[in-house]
Protein backbone atom coordinates (compact mmCIF):
# COMPACT_ATOMS: atom_id res chain seq x y z
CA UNK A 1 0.00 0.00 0.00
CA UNK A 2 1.23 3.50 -1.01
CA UNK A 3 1.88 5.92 2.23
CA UNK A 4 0.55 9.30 1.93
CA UNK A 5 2.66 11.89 2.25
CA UNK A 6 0.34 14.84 1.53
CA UNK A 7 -2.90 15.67 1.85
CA UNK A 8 -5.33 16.95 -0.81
CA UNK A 9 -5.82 20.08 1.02
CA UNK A 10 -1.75 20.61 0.77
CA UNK A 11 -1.92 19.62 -3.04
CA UNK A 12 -4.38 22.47 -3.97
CA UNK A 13 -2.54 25.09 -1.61
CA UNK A 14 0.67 24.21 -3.17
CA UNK A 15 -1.20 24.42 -6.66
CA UNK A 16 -2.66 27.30 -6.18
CA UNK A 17 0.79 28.91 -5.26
CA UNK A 18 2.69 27.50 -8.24
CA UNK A 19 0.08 29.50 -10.59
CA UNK A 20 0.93 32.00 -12.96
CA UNK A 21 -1.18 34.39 -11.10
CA UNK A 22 -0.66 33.22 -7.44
CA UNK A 23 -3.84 32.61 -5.58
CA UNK A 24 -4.32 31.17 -2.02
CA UNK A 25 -7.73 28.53 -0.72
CA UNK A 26 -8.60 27.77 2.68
CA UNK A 27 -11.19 24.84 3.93
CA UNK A 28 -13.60 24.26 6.22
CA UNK A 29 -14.96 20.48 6.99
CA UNK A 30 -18.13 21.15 8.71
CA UNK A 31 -18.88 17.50 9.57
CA UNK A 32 -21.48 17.15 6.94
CA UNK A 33 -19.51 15.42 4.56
CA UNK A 34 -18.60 18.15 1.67
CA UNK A 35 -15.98 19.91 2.43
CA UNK A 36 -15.78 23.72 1.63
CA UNK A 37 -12.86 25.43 0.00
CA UNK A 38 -12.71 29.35 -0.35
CA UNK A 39 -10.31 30.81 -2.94
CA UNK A 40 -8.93 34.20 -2.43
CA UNK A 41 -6.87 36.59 -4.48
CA UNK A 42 -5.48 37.68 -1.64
CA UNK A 43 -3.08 36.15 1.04
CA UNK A 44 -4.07 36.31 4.93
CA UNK A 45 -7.59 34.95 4.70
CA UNK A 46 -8.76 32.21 6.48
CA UNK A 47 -11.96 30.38 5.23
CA UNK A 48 -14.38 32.78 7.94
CA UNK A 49 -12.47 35.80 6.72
CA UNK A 50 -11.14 38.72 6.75
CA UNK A 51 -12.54 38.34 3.30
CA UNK A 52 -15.49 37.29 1.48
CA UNK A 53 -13.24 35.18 -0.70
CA UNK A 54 -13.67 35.04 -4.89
CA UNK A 55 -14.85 31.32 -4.55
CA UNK A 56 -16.30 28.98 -2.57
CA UNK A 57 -16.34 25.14 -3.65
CA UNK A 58 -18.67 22.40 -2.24
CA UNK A 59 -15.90 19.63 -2.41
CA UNK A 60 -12.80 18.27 -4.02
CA UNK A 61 -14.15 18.03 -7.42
CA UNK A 62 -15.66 21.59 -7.71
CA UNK A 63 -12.52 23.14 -6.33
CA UNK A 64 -10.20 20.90 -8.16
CA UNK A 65 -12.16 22.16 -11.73
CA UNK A 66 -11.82 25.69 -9.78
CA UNK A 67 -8.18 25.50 -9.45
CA UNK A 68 -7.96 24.23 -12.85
CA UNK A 69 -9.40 27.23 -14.57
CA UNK A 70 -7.72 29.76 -12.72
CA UNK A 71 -4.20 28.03 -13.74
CA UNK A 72 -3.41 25.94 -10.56
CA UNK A 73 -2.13 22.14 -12.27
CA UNK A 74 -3.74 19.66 -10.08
């Protein structure tokens, strides 16, 4: 069995980073089973702010195809 080293979480933030235009994602797991990840242009955001956030994904495949579009490689 493969080990995990990272988690998906780490793979989109490091995606997101490695962009031509640099953007940052935060996520919040509320215990409902879909996660929630909120992309910002800006740095210093956590998923409940300061800000609003440019997009918020309900799970890994929305903010994979998210990522994608924006230029993150996934």
């Amino acid at each position: 069995m493969a080990r995990i080293t990272k988690t998906r979480l780490e793979d989109l933030k490091e995606a997101c980073g490695q962009a031509e235009t640099p953007f940052y994602v935060s996520a919040y797991s509320p215990g409902d089973g879909v996660t929630r990840y909120r992309f910002f242009s800006k740095p210093g955001n956590t998923y409940f702010g300061p800000g609003n956030g440019d997009f918020t994904a309900l799970g890994w495949k929305e903010a994979a195809v998210y990522a994608n579009g924006r230029g993150a490689f996934i």
